[in-house]
N, C-alpha and C. Protein backbone atom coordinates (compact mmCIF):
# COMPACT_ATOMS: atom_id res chain seq x y z
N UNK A 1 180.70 70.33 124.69
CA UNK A 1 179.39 69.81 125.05
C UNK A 1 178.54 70.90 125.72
N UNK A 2 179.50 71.68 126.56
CA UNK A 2 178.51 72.18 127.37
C UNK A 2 178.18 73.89 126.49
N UNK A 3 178.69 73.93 125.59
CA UNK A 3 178.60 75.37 124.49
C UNK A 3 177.38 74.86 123.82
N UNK A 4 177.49 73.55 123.10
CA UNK A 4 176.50 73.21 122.51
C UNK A 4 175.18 73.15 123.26
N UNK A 5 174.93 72.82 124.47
CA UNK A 5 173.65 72.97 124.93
C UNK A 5 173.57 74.02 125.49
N UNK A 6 174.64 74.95 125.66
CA UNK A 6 173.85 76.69 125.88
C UNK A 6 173.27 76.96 124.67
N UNK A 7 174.15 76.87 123.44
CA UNK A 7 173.36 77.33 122.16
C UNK A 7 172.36 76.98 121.88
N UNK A 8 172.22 75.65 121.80
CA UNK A 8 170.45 74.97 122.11
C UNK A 8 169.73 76.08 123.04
N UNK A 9 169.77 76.05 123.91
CA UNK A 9 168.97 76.46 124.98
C UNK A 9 168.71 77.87 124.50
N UNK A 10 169.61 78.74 124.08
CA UNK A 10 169.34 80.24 123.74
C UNK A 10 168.63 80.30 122.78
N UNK A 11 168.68 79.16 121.37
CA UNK A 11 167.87 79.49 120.30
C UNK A 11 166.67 78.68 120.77
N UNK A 12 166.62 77.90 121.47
CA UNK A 12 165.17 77.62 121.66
C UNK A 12 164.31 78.52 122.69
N UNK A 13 165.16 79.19 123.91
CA UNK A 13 164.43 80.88 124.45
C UNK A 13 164.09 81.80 122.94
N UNK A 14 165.00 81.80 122.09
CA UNK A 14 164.86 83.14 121.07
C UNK A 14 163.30 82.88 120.20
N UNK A 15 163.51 81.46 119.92
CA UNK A 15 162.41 80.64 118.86
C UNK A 15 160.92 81.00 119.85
N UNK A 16 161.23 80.30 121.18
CA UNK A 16 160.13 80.57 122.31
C UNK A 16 158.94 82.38 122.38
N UNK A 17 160.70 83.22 122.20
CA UNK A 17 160.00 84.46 122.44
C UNK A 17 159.45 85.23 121.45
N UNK A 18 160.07 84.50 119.84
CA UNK A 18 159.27 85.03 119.00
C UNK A 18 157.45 84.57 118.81
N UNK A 19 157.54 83.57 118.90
CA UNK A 19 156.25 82.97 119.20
C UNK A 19 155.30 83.87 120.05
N UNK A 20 155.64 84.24 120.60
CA UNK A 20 155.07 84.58 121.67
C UNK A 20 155.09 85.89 121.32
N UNK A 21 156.04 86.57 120.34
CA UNK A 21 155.63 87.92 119.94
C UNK A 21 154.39 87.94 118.76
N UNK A 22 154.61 87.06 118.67
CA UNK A 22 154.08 86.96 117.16
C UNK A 22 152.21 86.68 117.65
N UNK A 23 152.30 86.20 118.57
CA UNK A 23 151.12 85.77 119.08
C UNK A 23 150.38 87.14 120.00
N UNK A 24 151.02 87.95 119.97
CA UNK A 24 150.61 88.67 121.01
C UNK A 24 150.25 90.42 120.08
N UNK A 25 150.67 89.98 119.23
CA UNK A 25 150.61 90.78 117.82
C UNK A 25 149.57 90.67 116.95
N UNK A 26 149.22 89.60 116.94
CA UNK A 26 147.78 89.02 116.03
C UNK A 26 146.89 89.40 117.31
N UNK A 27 147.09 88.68 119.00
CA UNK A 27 146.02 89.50 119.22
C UNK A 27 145.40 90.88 119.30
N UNK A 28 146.27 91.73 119.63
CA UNK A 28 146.11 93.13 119.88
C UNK A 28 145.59 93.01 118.26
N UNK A 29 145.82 92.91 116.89
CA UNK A 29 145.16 93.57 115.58
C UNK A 29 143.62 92.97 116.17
N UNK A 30 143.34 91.71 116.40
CA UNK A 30 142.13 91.62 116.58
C UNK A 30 141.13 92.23 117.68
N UNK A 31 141.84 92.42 118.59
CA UNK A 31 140.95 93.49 119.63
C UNK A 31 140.93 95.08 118.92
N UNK A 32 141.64 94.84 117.97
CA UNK A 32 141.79 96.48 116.83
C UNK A 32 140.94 96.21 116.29
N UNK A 33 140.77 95.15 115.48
CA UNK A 33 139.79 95.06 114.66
C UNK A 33 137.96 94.75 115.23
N UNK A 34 138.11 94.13 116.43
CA UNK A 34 136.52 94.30 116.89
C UNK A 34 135.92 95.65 117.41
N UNK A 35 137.18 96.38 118.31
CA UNK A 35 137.06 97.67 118.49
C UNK A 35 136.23 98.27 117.21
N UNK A 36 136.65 97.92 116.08
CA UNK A 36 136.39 98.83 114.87
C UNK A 36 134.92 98.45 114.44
N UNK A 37 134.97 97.21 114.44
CA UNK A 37 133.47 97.00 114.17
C UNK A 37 132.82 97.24 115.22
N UNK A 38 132.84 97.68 116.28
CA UNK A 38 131.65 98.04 117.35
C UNK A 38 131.57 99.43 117.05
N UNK A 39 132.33 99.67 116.54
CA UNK A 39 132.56 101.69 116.55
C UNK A 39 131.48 101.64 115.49
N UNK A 40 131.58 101.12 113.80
CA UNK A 40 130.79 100.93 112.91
C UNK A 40 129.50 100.40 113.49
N UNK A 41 129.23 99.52 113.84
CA UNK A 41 127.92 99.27 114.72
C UNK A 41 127.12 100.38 114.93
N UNK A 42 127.69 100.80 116.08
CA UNK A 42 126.92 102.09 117.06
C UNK A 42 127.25 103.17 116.14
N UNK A 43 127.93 103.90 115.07
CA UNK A 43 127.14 104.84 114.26
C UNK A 43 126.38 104.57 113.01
N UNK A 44 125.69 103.32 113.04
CA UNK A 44 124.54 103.31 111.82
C UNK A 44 123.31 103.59 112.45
């Protein structure tokens, strides 16, 4: 019983922290990507 709810508990931290990579990954491309259009902006 008590194996089974460590294993729970670890894959739902693992599931938790991918999320959270994954999320933190899309933002940084998008602060990449506005970066880029302000750069394009200010040299036309």
């Amino acid at each position: 019983m008590i194996r089974t709810l460590g294993l729970v508990f670890v894959l739902v931290t693992i599931a938790i922290g991918l999320s959270s990579c994954t999320n933190t990954v899309r933002g940084v491309g998008t602060d990449i990507e506005k970066v880029g259009q302000e750069i394009q902006r200010s040299t036309k």
